[in-house]
C-alpha atoms as a PDB file:
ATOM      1  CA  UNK A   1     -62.840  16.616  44.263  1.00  0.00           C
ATOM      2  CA  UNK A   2     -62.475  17.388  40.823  1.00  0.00           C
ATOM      3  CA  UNK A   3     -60.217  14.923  38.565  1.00  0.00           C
ATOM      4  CA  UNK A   4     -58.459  15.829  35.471  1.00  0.00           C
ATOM      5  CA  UNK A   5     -59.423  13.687  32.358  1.00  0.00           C
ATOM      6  CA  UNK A   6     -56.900  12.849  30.088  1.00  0.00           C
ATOM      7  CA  UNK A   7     -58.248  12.149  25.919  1.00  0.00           C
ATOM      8  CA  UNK A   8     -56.540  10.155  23.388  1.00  0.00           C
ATOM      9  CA  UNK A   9     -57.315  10.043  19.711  1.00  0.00           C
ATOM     10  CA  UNK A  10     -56.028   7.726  17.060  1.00  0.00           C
ATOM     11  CA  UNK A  11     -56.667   7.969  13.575  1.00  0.00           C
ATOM     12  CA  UNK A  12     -55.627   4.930  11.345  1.00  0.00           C
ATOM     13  CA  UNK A  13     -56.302   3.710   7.816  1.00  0.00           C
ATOM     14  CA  UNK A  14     -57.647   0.552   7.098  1.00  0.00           C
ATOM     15  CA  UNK A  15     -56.194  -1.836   4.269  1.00  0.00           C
ATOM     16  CA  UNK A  16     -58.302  -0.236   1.543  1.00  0.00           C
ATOM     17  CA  UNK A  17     -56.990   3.293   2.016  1.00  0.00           C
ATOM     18  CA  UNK A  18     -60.044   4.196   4.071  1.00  0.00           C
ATOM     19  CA  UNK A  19     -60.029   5.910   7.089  1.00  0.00           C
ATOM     20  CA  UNK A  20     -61.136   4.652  10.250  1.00  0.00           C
ATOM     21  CA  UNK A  21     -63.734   5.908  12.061  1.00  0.00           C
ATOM     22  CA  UNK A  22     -61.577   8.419  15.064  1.00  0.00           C
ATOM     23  CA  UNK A  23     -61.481   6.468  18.524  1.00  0.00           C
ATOM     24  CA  UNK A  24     -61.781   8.825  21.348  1.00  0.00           C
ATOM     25  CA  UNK A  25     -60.997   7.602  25.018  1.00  0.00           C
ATOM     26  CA  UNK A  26     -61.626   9.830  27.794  1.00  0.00           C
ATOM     27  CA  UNK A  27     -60.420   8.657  31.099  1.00  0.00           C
ATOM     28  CA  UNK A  28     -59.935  10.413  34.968  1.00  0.00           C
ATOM     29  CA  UNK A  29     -56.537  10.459  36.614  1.00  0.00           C
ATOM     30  CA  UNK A  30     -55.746  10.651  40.239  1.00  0.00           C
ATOM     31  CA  UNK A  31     -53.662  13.851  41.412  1.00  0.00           C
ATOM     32  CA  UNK A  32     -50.408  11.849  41.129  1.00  0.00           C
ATOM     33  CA  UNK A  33     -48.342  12.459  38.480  1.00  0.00           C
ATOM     34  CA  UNK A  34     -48.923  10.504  35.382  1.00  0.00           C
ATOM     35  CA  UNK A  35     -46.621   9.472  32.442  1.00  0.00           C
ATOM     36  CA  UNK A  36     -47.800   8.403  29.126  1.00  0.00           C
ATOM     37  CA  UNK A  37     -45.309   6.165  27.319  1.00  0.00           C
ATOM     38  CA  UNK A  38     -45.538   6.907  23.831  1.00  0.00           C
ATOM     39  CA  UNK A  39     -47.301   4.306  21.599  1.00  0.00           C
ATOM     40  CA  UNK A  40     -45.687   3.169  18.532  1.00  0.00           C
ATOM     41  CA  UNK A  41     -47.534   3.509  15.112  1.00  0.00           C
ATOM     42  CA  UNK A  42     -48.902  -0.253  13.347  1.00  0.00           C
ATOM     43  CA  UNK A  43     -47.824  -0.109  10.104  1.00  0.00           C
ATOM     44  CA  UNK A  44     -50.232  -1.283   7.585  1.00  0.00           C
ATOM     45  CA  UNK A  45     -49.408  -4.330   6.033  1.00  0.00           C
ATOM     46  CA  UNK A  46     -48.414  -3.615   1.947  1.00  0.00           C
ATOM     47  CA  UNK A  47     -50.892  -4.051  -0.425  1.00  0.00           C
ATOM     48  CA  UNK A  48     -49.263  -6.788  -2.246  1.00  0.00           C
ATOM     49  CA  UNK A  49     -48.868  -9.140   0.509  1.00  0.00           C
ATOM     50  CA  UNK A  50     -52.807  -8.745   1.089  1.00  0.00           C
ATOM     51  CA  UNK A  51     -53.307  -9.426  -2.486  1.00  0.00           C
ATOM     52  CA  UNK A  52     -50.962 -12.497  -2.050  1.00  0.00           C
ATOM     53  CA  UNK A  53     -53.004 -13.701   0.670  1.00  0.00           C
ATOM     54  CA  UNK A  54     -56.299 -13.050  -0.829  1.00  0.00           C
ATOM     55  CA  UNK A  55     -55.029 -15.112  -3.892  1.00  0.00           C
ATOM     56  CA  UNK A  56     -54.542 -17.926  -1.441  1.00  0.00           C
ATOM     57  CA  UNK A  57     -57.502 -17.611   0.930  1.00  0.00           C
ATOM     58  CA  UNK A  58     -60.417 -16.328  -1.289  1.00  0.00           C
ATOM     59  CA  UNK A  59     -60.091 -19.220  -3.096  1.00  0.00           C
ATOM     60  CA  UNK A  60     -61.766 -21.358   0.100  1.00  0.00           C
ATOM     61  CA  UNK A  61     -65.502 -21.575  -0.149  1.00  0.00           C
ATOM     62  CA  UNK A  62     -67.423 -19.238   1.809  1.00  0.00           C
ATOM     63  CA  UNK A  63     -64.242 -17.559   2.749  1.00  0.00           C
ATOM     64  CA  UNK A  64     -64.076 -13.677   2.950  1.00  0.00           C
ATOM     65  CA  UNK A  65     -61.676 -10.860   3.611  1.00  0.00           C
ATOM     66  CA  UNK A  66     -62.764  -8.046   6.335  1.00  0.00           C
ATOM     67  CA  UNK A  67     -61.148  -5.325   7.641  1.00  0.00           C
ATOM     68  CA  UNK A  68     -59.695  -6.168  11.351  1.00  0.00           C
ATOM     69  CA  UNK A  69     -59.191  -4.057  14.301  1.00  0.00           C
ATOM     70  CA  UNK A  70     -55.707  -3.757  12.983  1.00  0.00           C
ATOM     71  CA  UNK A  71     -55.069  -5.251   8.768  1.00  0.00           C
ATOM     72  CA  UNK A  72     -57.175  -7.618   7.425  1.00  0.00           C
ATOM     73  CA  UNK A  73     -58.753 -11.118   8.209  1.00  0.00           C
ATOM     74  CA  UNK A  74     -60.154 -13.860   6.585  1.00  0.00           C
ATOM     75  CA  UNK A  75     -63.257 -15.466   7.866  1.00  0.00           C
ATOM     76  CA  UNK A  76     -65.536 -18.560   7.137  1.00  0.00           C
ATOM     77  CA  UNK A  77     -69.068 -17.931   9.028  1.00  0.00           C
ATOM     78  CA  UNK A  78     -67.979 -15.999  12.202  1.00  0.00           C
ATOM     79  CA  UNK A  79     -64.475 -18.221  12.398  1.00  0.00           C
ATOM     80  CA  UNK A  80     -61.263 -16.493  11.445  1.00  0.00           C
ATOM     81  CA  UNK A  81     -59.166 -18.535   9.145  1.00  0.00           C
ATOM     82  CA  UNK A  82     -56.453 -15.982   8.825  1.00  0.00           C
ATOM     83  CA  UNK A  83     -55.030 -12.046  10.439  1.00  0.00           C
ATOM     84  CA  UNK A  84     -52.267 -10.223   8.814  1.00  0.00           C
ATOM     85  CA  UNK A  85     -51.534  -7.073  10.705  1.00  0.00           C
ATOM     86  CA  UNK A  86     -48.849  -4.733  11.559  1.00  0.00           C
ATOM     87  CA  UNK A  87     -46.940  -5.014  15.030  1.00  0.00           C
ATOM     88  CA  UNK A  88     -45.872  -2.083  16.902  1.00  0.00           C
ATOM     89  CA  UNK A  89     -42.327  -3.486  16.330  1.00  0.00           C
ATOM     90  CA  UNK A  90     -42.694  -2.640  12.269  1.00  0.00           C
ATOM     91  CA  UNK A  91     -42.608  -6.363  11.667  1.00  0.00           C
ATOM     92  CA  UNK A  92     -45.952  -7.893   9.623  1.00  0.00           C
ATOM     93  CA  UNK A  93     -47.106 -11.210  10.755  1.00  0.00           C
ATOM     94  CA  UNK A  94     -50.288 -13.772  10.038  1.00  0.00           C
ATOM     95  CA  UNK A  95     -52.064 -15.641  12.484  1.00  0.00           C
ATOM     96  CA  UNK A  96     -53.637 -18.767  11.894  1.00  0.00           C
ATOM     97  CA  UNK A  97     -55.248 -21.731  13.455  1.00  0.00           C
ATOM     98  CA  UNK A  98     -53.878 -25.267  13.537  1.00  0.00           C
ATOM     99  CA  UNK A  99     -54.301 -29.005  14.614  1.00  0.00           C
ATOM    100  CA  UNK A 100     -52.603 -29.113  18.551  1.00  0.00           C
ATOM    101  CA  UNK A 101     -49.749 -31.377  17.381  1.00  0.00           C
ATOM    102  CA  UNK A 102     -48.598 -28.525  15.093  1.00  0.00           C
ATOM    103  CA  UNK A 103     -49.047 -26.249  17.488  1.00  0.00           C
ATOM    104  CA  UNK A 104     -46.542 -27.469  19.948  1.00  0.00           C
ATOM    105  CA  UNK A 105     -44.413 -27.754  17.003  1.00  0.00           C
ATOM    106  CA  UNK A 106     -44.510 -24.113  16.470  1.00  0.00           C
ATOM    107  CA  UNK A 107     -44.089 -23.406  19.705  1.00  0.00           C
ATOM    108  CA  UNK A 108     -40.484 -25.017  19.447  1.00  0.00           C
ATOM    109  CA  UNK A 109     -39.178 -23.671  16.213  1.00  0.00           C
ATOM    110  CA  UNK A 110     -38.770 -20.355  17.087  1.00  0.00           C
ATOM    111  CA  UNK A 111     -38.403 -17.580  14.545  1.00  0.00           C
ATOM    112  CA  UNK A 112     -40.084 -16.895  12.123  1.00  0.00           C
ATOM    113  CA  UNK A 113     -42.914 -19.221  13.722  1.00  0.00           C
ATOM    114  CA  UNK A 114     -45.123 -18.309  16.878  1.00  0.00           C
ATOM    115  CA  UNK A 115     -47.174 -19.581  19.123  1.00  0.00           C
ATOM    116  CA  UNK A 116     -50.151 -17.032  20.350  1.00  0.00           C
ATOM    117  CA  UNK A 117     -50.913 -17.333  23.820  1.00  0.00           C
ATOM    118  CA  UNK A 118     -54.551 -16.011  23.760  1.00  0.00           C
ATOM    119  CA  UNK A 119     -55.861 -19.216  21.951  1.00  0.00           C
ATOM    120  CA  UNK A 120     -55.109 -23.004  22.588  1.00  0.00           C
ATOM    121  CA  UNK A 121     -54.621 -23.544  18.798  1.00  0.00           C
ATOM    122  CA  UNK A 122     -53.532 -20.009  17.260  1.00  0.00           C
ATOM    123  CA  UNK A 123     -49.881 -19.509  16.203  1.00  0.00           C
ATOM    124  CA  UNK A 124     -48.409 -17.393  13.170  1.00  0.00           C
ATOM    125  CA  UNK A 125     -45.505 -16.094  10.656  1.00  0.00           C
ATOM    126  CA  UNK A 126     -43.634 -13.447  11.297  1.00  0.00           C
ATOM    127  CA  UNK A 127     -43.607 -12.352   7.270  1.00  0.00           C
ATOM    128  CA  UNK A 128     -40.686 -11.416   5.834  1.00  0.00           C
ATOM    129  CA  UNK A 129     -38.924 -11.506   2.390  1.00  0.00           C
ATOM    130  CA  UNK A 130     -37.791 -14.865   3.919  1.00  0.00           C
ATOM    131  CA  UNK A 131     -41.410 -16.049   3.749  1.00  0.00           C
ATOM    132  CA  UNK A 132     -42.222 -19.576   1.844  1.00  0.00           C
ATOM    133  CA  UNK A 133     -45.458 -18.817   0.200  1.00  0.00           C
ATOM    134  CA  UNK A 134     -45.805 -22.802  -0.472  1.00  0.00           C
ATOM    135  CA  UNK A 135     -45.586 -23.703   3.283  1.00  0.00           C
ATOM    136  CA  UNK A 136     -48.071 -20.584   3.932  1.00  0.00           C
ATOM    137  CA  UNK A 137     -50.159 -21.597   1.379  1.00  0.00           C
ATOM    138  CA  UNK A 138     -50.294 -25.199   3.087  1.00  0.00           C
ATOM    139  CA  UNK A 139     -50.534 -23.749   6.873  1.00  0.00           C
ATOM    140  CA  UNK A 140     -53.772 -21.334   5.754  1.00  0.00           C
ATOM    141  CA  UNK A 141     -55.366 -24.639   4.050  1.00  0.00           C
ATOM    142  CA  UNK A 142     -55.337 -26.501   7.022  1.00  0.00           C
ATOM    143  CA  UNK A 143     -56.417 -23.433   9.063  1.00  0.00           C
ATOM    144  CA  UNK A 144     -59.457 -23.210   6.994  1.00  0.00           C
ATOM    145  CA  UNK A 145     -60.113 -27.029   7.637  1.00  0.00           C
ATOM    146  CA  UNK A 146     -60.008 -26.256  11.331  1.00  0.00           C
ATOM    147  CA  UNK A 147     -62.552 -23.708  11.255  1.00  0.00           C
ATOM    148  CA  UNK A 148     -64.399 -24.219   8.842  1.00  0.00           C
ATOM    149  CA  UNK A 149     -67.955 -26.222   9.127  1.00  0.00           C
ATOM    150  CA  UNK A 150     -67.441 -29.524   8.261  1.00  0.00           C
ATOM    151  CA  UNK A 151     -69.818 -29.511   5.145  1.00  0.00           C
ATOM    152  CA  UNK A 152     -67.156 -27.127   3.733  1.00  0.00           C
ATOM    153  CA  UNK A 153     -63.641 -28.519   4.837  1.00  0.00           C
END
C-alpha cells in the first residue's frame, strides 16, 4: 500500500544575519486524515541584547559565543554557560545554570524567572525591558562557575 509523504521546510537566519542551512523532513502518513497545526515563527533575538550579553559573557576565560539550534549560546569547553533564543510566544529569554538552592528559588518566584524542566540545575529570564542587567550579570557569573572546569572558575 502506497503512503503519502508529507515534507516540511524551514528556513531561518542565524544571529549573524546568515542563513541556515534548509531543514527538510520527509515523513509517511497513514490514510486518515491529518491536520497540521501551524507552527509559529522564533523570532531572533535583537542584536543589541546579544551584544549586551557578549559584553558580559566573553569576558569569562575560555568562554565563546556559537550559534544555537535557535539564537546564540555561550560555552566553556563543551558546557553551555548561557542560551538566549526566541520562543514561539515572541517573548526572548536566557537560560542558565545554577547552584540547586537557587534553583528551587527560581522555581518559586515566578515571572520573569523559570525553572527548565529538562535539566536538574537549568532555569532562565524571560528578557524584557524590565530586565536587571546587574542581577543577570551576577546569575551568568555564577553559571560560568558551575560549568566551568575548576582550573578556570
Amino acid at each position: 500500500m502506497h503512503r503519502p509523504t508529507i515534507e516540511v521546510s524551514q528556513l531561518t537566519t542565524l544571529a549573524e544575519g546568515r542563513p541556515r542551512p534548509q531543514v527538510v523532513v520527509t515523513a509517511s502518513v497513514s490514510q486518515a486524515s491529518v491536520r497540521l497545526a501551524p507552527v509559529s515563527e522564533r523570532p531572533d533575538v535583537p542584536t543589541e541584547t546579544v551584544r549586551r550579553l557578549a559584553a558580559i559573557l566573553d569576558a569569562f576565560p575560555e568562554c565563546h559565543s556559537e550559534d544555537a539550534w535557535t539564537g546564540v549560546r555561550w560555552r566553556v569547553g563543551q558546557a553551555t554557560v548561557a542560551h538566549v533564543f526566541g520562543g514561539e510566544d515572541q517573548l526572548y529569554r536566557i537560560m542558565f545554570r545554577a547552584e540547586p538552592d537557587e534553583v528551587m528559588a527560581f522555581e518559586h518566584l515566578g515571572h520573569p524567572y523559570f525553572r527548565a524542566g529538562w535539566s536538574s540545575n537549568a532555569v532562565g529570564i524571560v528578557l524584557d525591558e524590565a530586565t536587571d542587567w546587574d542581577e543577570l550579570r551576577e546569575l551568568l557569573t555564577d553559571s560560568y562557575c558551575v560549568q566551568a572546569p575548576a582550573r578556570l572558575a
